[in-house]
PDB file of N, CA and C in Angstrom:
ATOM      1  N   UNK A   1       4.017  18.038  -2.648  1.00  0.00           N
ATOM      2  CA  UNK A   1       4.926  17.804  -3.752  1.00  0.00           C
ATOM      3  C   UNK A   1       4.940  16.307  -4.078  1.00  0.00           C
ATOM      4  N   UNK A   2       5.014  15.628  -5.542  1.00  0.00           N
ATOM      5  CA  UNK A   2       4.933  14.586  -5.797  1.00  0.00           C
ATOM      6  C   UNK A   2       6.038  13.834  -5.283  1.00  0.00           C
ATOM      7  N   UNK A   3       6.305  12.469  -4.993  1.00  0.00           N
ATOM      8  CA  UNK A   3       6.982  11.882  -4.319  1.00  0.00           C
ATOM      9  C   UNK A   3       7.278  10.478  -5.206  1.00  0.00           C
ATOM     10  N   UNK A   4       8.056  10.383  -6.098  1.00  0.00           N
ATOM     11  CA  UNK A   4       8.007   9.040  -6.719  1.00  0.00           C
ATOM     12  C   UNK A   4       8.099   7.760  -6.019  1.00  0.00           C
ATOM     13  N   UNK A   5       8.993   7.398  -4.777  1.00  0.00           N
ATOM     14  CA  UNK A   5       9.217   6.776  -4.142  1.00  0.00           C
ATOM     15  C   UNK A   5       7.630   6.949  -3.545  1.00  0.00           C
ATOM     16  N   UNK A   6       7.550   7.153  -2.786  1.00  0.00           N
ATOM     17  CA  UNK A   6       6.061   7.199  -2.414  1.00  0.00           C
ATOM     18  C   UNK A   6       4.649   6.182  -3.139  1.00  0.00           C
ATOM     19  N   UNK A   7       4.926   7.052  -4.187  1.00  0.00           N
ATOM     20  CA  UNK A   7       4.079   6.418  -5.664  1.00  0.00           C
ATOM     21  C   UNK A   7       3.920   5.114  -5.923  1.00  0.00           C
ATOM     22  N   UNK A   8       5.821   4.857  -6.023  1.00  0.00           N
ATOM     23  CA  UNK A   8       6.237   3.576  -6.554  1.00  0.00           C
ATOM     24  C   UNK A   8       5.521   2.879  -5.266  1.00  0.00           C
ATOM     25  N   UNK A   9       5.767   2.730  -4.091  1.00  0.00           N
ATOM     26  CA  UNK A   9       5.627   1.758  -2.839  1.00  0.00           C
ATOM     27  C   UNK A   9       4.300   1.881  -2.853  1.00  0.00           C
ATOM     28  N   UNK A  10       3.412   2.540  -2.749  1.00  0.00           N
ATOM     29  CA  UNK A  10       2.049   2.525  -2.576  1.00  0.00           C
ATOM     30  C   UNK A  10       1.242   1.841  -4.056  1.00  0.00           C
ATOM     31  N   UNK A  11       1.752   1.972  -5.033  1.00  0.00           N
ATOM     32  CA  UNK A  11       1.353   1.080  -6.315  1.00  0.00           C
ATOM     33  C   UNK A  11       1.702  -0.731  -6.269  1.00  0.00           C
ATOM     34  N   UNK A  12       3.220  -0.830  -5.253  1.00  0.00           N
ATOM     35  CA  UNK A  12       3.311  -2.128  -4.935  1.00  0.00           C
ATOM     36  C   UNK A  12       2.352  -2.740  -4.108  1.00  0.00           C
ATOM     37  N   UNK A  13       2.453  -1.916  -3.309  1.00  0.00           N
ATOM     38  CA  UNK A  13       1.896  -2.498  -2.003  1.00  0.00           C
ATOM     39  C   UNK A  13       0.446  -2.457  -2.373  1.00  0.00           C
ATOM     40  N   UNK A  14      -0.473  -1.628  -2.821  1.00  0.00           N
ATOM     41  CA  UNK A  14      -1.966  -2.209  -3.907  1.00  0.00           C
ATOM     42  C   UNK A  14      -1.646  -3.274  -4.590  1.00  0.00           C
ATOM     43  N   UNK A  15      -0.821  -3.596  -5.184  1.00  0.00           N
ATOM     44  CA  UNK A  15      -0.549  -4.392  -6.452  1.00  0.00           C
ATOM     45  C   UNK A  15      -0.835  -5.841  -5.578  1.00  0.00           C
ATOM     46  N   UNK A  16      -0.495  -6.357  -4.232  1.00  0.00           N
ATOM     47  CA  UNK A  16       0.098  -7.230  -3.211  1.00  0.00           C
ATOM     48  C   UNK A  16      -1.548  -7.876  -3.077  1.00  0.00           C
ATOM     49  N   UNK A  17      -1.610  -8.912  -3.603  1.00  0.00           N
ATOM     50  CA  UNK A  17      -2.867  -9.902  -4.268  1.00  0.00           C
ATOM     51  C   UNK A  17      -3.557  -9.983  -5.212  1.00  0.00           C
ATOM     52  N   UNK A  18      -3.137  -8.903  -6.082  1.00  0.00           N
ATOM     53  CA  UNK A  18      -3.912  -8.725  -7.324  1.00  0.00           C
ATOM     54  C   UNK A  18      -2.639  -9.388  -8.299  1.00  0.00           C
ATOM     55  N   UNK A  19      -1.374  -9.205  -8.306  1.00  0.00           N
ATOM     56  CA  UNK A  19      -0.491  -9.546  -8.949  1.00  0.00           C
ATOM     57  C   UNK A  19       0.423 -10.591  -8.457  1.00  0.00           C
ATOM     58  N   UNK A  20       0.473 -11.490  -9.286  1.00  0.00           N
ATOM     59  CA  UNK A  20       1.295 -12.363  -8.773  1.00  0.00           C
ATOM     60  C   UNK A  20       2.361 -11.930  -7.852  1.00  0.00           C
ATOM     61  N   UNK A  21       2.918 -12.812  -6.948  1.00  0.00           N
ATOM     62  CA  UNK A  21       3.826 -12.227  -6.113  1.00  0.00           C
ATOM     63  C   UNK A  21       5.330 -11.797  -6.206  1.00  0.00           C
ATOM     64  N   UNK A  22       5.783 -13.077  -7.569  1.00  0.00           N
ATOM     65  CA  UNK A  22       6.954 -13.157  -8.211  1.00  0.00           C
ATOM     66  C   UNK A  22       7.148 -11.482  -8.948  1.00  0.00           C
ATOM     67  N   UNK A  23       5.738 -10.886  -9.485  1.00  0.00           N
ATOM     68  CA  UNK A  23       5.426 -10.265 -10.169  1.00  0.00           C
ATOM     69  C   UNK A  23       6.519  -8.613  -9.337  1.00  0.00           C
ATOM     70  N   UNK A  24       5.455  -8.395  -8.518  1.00  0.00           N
ATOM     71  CA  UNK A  24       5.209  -7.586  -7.072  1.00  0.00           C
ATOM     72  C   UNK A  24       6.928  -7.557  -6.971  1.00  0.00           C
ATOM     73  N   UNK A  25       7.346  -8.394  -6.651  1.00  0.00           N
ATOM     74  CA  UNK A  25       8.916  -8.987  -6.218  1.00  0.00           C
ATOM     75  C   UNK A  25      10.030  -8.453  -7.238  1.00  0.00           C
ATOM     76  N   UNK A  26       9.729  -8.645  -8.579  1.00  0.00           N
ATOM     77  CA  UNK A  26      10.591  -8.649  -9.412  1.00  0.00           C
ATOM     78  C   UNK A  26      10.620  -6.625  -9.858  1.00  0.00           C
ATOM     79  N   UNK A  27       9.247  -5.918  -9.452  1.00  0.00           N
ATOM     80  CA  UNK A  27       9.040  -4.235  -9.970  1.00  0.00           C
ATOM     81  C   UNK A  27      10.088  -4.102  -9.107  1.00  0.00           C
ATOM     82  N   UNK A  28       9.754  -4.234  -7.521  1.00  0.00           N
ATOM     83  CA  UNK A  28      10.223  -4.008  -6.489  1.00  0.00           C
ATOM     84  C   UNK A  28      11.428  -3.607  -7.154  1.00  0.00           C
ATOM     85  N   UNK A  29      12.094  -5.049  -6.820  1.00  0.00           N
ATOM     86  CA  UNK A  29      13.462  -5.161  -6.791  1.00  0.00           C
ATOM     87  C   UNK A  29      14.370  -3.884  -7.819  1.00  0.00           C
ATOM     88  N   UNK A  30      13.342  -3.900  -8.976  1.00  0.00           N
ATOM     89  CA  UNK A  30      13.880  -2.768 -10.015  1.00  0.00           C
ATOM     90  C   UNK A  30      14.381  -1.866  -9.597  1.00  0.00           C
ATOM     91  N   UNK A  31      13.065  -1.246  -9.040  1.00  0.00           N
ATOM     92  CA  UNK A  31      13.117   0.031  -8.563  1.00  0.00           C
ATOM     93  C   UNK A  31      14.077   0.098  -7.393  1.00  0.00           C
ATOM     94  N   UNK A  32      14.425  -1.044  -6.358  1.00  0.00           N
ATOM     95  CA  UNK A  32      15.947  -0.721  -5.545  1.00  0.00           C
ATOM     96  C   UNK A  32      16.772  -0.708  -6.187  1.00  0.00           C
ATOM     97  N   UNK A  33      17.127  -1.827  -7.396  1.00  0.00           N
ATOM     98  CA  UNK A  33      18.235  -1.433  -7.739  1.00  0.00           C
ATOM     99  C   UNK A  33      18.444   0.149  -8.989  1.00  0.00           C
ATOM    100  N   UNK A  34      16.945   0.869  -9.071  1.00  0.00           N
ATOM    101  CA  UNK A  34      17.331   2.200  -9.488  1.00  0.00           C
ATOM    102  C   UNK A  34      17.615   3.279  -8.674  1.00  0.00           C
ATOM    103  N   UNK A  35      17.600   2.705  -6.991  1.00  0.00           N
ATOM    104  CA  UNK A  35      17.770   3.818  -6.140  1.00  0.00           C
ATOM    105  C   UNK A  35      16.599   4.590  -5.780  1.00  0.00           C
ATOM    106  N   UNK A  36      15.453   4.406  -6.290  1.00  0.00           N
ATOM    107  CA  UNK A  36      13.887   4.683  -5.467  1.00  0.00           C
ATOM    108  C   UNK A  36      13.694   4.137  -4.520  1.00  0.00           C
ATOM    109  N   UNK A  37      13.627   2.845  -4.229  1.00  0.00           N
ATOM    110  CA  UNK A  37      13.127   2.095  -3.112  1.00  0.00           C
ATOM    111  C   UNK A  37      14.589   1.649  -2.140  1.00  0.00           C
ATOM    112  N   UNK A  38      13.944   1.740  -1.219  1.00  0.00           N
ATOM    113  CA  UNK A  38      15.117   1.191  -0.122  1.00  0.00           C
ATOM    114  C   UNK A  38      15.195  -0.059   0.397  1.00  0.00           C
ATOM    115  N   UNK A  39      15.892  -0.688   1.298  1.00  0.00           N
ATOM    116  CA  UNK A  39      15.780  -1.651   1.736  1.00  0.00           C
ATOM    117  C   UNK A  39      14.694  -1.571   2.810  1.00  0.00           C
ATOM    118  N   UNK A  40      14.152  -1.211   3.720  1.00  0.00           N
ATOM    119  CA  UNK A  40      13.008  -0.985   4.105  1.00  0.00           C
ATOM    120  C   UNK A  40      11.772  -0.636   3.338  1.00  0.00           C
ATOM    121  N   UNK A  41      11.918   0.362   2.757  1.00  0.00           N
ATOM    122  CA  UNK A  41      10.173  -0.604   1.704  1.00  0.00           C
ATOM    123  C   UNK A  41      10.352  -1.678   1.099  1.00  0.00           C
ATOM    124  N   UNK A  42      11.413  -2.407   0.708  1.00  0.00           N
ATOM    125  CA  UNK A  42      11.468  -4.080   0.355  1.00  0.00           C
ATOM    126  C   UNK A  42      10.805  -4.679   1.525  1.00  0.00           C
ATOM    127  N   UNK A  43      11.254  -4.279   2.556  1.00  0.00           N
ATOM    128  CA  UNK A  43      11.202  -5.295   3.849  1.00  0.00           C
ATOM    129  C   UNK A  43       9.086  -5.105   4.204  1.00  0.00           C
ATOM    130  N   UNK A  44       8.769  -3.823   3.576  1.00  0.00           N
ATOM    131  CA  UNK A  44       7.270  -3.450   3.715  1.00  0.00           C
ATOM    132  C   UNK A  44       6.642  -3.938   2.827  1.00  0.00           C
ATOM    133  N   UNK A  45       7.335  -4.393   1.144  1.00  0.00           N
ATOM    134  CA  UNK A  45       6.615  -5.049   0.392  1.00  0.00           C
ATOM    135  C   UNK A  45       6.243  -6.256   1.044  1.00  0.00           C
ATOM    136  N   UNK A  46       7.233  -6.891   1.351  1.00  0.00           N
ATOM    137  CA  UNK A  46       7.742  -8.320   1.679  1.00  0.00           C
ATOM    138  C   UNK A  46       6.759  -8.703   2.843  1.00  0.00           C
ATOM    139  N   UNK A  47       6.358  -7.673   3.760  1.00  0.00           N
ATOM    140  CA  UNK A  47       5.561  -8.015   4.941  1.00  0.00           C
ATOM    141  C   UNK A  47       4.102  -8.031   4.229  1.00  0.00           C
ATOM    142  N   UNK A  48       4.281  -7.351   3.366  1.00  0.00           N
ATOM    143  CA  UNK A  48       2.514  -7.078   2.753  1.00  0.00           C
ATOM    144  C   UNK A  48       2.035  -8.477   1.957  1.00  0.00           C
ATOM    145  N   UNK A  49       3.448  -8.997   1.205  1.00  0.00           N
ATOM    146  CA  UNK A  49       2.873  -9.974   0.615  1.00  0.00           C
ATOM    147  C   UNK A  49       2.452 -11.529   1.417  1.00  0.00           C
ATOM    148  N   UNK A  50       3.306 -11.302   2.481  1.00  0.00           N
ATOM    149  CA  UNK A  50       3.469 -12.776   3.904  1.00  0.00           C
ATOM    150  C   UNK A  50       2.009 -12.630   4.301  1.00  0.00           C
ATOM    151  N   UNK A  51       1.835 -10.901   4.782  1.00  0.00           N
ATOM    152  CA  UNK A  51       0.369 -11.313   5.411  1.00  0.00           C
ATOM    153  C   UNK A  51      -1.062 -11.768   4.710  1.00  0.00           C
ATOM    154  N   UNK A  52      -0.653 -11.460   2.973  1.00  0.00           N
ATOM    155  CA  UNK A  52      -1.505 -11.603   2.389  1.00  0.00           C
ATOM    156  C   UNK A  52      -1.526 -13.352   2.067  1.00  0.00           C
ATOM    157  N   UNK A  53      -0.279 -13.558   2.152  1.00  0.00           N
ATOM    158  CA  UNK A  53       0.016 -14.667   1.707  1.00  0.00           C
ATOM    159  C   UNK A  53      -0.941 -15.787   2.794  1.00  0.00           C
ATOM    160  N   UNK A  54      -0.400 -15.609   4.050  1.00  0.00           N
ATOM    161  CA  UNK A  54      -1.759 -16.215   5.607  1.00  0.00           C
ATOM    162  C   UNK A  54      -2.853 -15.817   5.465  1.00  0.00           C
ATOM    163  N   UNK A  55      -3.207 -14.959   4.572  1.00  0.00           N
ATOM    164  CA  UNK A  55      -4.405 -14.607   5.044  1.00  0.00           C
ATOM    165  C   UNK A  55      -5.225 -15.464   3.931  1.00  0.00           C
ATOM    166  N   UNK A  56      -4.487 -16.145   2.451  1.00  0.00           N
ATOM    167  CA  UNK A  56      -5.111 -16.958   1.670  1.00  0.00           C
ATOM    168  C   UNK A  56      -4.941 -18.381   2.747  1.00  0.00           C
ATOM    169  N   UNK A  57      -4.272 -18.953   3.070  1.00  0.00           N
ATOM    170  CA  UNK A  57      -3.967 -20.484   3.563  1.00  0.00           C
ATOM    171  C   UNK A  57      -4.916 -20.472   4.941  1.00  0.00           C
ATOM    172  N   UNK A  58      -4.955 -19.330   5.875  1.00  0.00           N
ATOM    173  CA  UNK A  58      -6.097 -19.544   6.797  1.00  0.00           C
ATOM    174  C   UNK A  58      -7.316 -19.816   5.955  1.00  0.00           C
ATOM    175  N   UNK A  59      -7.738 -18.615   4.985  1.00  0.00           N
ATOM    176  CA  UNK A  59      -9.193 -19.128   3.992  1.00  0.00           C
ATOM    177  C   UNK A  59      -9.122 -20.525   3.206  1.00  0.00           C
ATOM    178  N   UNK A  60      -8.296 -20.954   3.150  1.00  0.00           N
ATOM    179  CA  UNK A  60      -8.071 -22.380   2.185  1.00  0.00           C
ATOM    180  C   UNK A  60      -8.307 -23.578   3.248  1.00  0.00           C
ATOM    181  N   UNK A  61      -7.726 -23.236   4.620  1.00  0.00           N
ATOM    182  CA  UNK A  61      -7.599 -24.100   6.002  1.00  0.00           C
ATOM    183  C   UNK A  61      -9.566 -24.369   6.225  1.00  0.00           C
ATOM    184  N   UNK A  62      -9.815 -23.036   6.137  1.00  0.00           N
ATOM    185  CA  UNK A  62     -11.293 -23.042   6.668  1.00  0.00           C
ATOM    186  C   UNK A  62     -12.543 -23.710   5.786  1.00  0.00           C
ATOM    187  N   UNK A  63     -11.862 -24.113   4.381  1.00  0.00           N
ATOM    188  CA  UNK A  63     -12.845 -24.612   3.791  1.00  0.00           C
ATOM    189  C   UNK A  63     -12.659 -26.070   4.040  1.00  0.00           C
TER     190      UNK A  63
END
């Protein structure tokens, strides 16, 4: 059965380097405050974008 919540978090969490982060941050937030997303998939966006976020500044470190 389709799962919007589902949908929504798995479209963020793809979205997490392709889209700005402010970007990513600001759907999010929508969608908690429409009652789809919870405070724990915030907290899963939020981890997705940190690790992505180290994982640019280690590649930036190494050049």
């Amino acid at each position: 059965m389709f799962n919007l919540r589902d949908f929504i978090k798995k479209g963020l969490l793809a979205a997490v380097g392709n889209m700005a982060d402010y970007q990513v941050i600001l759907n999010a937030a929508g969608w908690h405050e429409k009652g789809v997303l919870t405070e724990e998939d915030l907290a899963d966006i939020n981890a997705a974008i940190e690790a992505q976020a180290s994982e640019v500044t280690e590649d930036e470190n190494m050049d």
